[in-house]
N, C-alpha and C. Protein backbone atom coordinates (compact mmCIF):
# COMPACT_ATOMS: atom_id res chain seq x y z
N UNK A 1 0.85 -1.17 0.00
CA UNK A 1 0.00 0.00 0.00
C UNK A 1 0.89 1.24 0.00
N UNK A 2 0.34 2.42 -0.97
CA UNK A 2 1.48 3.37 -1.01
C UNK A 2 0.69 4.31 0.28
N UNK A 3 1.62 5.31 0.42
CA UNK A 3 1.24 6.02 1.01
C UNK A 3 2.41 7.73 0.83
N UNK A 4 1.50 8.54 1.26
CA UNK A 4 2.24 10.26 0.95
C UNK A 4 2.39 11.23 2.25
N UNK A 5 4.08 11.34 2.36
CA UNK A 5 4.40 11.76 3.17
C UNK A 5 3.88 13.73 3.10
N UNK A 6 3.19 14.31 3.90
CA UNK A 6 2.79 15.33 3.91
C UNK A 6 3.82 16.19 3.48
N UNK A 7 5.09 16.43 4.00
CA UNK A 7 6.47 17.40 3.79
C UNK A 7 6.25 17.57 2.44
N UNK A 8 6.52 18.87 2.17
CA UNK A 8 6.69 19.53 1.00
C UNK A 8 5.16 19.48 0.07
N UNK A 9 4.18 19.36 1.22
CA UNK A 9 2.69 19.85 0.40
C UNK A 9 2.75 21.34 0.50
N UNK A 10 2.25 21.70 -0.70
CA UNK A 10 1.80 23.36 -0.66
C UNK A 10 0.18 23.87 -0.70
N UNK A 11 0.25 24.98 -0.21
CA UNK A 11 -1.15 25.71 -0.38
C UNK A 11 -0.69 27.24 -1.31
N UNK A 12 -1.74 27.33 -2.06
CA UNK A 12 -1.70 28.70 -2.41
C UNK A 12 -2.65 29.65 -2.30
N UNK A 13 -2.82 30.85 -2.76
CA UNK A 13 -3.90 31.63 -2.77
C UNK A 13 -3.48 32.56 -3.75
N UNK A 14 -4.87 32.21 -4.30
CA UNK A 14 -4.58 33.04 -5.78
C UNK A 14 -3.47 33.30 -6.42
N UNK A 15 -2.53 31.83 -6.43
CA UNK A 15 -1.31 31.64 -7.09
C UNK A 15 0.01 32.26 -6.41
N UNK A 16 -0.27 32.80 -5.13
CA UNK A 16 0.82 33.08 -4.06
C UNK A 16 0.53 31.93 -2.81
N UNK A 17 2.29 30.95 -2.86
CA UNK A 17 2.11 30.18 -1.58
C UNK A 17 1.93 30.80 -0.38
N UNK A 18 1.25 30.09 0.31
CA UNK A 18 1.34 30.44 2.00
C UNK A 18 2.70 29.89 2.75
N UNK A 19 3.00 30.69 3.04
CA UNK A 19 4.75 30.15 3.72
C UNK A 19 4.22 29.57 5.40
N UNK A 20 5.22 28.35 5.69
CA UNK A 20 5.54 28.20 7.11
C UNK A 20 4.34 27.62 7.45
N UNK A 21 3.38 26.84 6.80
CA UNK A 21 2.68 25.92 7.09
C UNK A 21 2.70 24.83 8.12
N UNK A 22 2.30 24.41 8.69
CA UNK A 22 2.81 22.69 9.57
C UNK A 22 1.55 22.16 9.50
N UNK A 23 0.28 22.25 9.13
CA UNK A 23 -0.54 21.31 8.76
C UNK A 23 -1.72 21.55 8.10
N UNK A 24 -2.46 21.07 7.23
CA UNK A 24 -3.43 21.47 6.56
C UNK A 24 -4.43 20.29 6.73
N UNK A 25 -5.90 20.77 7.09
CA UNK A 25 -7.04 19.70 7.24
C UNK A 25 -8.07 20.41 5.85
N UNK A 26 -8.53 19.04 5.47
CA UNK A 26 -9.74 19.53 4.05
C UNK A 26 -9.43 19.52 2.99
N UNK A 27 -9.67 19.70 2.56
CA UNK A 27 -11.64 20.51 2.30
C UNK A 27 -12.41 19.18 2.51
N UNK A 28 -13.39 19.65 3.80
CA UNK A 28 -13.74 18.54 4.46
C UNK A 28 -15.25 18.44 3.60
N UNK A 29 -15.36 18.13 2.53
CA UNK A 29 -16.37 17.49 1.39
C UNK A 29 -17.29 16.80 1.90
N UNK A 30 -18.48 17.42 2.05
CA UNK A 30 -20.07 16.28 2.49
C UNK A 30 -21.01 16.93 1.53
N UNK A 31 -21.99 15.91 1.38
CA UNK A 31 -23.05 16.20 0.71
C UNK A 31 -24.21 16.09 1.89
N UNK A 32 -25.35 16.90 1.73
CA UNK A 32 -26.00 17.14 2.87
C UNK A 32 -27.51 16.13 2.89
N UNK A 33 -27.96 15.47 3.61
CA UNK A 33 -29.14 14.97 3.77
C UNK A 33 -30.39 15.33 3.69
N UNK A 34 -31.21 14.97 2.70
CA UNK A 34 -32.41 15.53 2.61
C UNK A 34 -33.87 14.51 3.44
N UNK A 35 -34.44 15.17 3.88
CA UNK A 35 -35.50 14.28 4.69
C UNK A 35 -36.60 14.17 3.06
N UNK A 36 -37.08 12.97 2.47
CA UNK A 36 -38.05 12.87 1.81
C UNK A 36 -39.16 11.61 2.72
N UNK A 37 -39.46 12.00 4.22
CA UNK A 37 -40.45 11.11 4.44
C UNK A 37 -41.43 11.62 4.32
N UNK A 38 -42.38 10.69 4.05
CA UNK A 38 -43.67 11.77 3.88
C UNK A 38 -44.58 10.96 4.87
N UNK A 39 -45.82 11.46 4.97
CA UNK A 39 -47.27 10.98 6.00
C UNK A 39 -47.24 9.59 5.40
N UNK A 40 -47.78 9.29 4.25
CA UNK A 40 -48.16 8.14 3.95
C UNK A 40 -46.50 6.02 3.90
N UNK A 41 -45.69 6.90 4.36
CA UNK A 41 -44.41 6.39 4.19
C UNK A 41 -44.31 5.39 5.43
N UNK A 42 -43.71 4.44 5.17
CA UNK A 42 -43.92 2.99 6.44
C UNK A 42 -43.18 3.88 7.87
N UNK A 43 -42.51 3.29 8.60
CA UNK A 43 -42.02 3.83 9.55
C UNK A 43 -40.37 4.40 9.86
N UNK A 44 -40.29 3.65 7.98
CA UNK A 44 -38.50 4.03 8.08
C UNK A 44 -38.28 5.30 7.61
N UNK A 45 -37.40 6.19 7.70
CA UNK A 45 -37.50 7.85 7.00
C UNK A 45 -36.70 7.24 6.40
N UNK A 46 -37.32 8.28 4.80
CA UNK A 46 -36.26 7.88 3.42
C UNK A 46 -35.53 9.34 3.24
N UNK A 47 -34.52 9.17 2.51
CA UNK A 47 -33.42 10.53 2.59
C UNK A 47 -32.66 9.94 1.01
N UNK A 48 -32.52 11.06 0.67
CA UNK A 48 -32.38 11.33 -0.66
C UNK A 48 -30.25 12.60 -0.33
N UNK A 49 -29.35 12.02 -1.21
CA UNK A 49 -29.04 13.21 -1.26
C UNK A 49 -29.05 14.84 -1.35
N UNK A 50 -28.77 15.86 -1.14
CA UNK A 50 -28.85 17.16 -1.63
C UNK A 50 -27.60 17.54 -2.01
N UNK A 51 -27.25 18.87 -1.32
CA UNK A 51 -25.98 19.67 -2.37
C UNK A 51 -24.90 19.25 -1.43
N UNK A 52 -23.90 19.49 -2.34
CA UNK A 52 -22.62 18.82 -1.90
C UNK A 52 -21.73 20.64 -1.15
N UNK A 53 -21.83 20.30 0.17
CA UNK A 53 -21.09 21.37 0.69
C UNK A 53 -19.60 20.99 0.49
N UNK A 54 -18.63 22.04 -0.04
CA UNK A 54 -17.71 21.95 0.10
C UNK A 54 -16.41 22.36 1.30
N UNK A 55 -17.53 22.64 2.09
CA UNK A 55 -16.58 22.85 3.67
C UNK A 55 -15.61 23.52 4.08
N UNK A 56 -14.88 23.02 4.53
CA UNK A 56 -13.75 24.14 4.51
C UNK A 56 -11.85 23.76 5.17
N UNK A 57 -11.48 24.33 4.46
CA UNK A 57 -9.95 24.13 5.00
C UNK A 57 -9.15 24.97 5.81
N UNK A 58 -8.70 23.97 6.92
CA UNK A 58 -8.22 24.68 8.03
C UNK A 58 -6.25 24.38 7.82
N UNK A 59 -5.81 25.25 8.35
CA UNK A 59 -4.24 25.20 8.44
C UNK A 59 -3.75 25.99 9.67
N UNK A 60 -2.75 25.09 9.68
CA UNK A 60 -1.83 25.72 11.08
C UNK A 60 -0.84 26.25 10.32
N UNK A 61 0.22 27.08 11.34
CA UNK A 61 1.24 27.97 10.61
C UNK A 61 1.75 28.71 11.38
N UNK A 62 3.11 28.42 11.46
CA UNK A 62 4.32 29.45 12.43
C UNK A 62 4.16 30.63 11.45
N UNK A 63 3.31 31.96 12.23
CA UNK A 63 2.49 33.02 11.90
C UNK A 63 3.86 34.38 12.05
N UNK A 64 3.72 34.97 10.98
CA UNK A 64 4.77 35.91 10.93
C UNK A 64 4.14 37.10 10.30
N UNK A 65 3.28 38.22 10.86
CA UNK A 65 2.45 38.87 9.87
C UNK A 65 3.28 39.62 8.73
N UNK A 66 4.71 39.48 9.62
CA UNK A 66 5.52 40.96 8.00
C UNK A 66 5.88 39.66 7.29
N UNK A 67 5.71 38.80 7.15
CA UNK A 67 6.01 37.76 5.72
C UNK A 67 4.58 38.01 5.23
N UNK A 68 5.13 38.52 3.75
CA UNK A 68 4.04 39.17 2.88
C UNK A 68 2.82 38.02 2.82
N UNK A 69 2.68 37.20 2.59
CA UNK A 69 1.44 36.50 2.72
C UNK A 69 0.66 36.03 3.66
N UNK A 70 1.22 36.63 5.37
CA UNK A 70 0.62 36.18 6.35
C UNK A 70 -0.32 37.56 6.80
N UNK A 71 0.30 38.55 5.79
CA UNK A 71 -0.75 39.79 5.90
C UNK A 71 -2.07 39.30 5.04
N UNK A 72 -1.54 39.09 4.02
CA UNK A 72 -1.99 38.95 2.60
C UNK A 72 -3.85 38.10 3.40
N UNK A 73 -3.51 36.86 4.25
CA UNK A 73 -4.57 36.43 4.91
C UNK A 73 -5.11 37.42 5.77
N UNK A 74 -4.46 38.15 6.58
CA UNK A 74 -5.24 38.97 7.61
C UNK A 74 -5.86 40.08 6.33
N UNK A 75 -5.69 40.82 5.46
CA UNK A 75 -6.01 42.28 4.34
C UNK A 75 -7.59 40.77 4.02
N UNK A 76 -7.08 39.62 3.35
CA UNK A 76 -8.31 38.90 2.53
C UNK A 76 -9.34 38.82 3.98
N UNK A 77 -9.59 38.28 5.05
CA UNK A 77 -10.20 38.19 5.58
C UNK A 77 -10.55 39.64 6.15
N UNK A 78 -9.68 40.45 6.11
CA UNK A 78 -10.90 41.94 6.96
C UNK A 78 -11.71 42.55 5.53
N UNK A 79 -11.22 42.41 4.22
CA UNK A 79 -11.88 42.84 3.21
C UNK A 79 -12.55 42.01 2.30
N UNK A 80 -13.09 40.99 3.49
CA UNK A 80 -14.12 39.83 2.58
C UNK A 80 -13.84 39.42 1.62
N UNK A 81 -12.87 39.26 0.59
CA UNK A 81 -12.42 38.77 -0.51
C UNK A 81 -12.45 37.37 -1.14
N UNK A 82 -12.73 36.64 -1.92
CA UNK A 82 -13.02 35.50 -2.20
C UNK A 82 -11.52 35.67 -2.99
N UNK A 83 -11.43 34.20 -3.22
CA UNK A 83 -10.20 33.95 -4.30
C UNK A 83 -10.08 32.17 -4.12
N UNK A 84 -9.14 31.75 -5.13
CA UNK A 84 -9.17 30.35 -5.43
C UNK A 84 -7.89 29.77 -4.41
N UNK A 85 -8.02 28.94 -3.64
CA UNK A 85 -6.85 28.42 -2.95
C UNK A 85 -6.85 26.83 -3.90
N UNK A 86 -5.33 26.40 -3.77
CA UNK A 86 -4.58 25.25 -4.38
C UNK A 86 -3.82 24.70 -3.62
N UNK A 87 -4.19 23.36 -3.31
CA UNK A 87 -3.30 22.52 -2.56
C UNK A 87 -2.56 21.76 -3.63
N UNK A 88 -1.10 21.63 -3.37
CA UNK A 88 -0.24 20.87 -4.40
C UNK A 88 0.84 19.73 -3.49
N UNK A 89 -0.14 18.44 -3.57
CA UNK A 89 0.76 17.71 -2.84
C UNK A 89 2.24 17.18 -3.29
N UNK A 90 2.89 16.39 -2.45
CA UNK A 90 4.44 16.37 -3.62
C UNK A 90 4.60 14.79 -4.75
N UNK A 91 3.64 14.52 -4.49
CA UNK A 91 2.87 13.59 -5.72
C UNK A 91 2.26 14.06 -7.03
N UNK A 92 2.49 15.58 -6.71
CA UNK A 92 1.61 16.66 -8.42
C UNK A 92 0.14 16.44 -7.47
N UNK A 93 0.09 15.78 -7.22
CA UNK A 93 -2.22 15.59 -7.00
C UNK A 93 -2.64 16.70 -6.83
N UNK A 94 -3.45 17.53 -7.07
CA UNK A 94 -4.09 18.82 -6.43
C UNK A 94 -5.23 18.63 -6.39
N UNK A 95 -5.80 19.73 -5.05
CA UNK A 95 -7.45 20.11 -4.80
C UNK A 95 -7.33 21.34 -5.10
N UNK A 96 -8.13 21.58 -6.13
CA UNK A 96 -8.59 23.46 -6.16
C UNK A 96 -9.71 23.86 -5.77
N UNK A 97 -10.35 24.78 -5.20
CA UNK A 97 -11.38 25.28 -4.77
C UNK A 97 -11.50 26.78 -4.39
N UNK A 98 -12.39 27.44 -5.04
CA UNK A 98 -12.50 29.13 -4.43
C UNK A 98 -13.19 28.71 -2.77
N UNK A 99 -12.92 30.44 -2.67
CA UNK A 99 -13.47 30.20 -0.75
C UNK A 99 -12.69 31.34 -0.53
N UNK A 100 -12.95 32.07 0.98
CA UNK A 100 -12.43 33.26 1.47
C UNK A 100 -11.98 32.68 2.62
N UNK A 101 -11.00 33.85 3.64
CA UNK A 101 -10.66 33.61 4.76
C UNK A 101 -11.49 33.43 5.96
N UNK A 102 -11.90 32.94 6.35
CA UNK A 102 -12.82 33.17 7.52
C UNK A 102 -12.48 33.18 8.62
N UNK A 103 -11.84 32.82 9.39
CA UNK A 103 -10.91 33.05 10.77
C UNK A 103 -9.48 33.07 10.82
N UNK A 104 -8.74 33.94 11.48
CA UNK A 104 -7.46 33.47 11.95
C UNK A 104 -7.14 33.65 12.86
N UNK A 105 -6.73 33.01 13.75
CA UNK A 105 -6.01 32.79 15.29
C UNK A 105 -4.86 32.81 15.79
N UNK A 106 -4.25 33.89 16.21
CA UNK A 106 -2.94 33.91 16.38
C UNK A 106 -2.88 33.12 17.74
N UNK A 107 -2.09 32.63 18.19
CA UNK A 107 -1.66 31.74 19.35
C UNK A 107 -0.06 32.04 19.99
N UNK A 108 -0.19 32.32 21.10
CA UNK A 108 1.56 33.52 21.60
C UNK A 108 1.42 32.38 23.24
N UNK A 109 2.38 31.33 22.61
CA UNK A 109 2.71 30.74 23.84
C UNK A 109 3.88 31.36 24.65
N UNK A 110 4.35 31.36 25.82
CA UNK A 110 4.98 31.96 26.51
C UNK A 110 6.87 31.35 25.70
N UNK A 111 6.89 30.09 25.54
CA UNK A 111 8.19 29.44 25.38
C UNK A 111 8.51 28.91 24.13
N UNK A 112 7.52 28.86 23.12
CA UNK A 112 7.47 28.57 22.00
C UNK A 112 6.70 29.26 20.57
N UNK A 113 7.00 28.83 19.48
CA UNK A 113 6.44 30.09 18.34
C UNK A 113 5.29 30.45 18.31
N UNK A 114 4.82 31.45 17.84
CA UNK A 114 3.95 32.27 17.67
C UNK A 114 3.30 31.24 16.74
N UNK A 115 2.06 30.79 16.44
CA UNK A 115 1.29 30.10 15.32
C UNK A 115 0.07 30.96 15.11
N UNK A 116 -0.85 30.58 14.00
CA UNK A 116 -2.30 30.70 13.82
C UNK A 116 -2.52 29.41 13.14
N UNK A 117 -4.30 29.43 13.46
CA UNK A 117 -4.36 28.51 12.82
C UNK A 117 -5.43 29.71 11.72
N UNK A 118 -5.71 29.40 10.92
CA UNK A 118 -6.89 29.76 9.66
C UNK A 118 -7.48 28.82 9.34
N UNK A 119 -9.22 29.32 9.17
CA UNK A 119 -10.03 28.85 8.88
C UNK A 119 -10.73 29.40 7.23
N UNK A 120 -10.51 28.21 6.28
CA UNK A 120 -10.69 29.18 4.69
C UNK A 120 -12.32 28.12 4.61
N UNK A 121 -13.36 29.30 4.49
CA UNK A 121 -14.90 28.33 3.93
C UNK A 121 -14.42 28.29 2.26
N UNK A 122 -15.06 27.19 2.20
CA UNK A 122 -14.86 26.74 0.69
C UNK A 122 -15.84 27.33 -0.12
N UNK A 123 -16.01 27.52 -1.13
CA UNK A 123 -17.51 27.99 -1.93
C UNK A 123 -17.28 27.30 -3.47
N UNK A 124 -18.16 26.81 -4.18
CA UNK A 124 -17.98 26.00 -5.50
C UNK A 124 -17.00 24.82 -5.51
N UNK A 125 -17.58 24.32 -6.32
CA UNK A 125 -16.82 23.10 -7.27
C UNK A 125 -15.23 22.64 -6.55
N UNK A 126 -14.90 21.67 -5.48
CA UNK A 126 -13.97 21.26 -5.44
C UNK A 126 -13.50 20.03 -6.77
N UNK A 127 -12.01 20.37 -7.35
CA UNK A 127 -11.68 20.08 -8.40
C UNK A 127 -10.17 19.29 -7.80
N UNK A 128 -10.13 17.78 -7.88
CA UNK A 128 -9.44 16.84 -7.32
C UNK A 128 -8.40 16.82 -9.01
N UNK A 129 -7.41 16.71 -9.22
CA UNK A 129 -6.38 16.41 -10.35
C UNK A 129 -5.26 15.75 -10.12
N UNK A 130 -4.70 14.94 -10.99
CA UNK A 130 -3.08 14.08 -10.77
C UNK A 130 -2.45 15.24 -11.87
C-alpha cells in the first residue's frame, strides 16, 4: 500500500504560496441529507441526497504577519475577498477550490512560536487532479 508523506505539500492563494505551514485539514467534502419522508411512508425515514457542501480548509502555521502573505490572509479576511486556494501535494495531486478567509487565530505561547491557525470556507466546485 502506497502512502504520501505530507512534507513539502503546498497551499496557495490566488497563485501566491502560504509560507511556514505545519498542517493542513480539508476541504472537508459532504453532501447534505435531505428528509423525503412523507405521511403516507412505512415507519422508516427515506433521505435522498442534496448539495454537496464543500466545507472548509483549516491550516496551522508558524504566523509571521511581515512575511508578505501572512498579511496577505489577515487584508483577505478583513476585506471579505473570495479567491481560489490550491493545494499541491508532492505527488503533483491537487485540490482546487475558491473560498475566502474566515478566521485566523494567532496563538503567543509563553516558550514557543507564535502560530495561527486559519479557517478558509470553501464555496464551488472542489476540483481533485493528478
Amino acid at each position: 500500500m502506497a502512502f504520501e508523506c505530507g512534507q513539502g505539500t503546498l497551499l496557495a492563494m490566488n497563485s501566491t504560496l502560504i509560507s511556514q505551514i505545519r498542517s493542513i485539514s480539508g476541504p472537508d467534502v459532504s453532501v447534505t441529507s435531505v428528509d423525503v419522508t412523507t405521511l403516507d411512508s412505512s415507519s422508516i425515514i427515506s433521505k435522498k441526497p442534496g448539495n454537496i457542501d464543500p466545507g472548509q480548509i483549516t491550516l496551522d502555521l508558524i504566523y509571521d504577519h511581515n512575511a508578505g502573505v501572512h498579511g496577505d490572509l489577515v487584508t483577505a479576511l478583513t476585506a471579505r475577498t473570495t479567491g481560489t486556494f490550491l493545494i499541491t501535494f508532492p505527488s503533483s495531486n491537487k485540490i482546487s477550490v475558491g473560498g475566502f478567509v474566515a478566521g485566523l487565530s494567532p496563538e503567543t505561547p509563553l516558550d514557543d512560536a507564535v502560530t495561527a491557525s486559519v479557517t478558509i470556507e470553501c464555496s464551488g466546485p472542489v476540483t481533485y487532479s493528478t
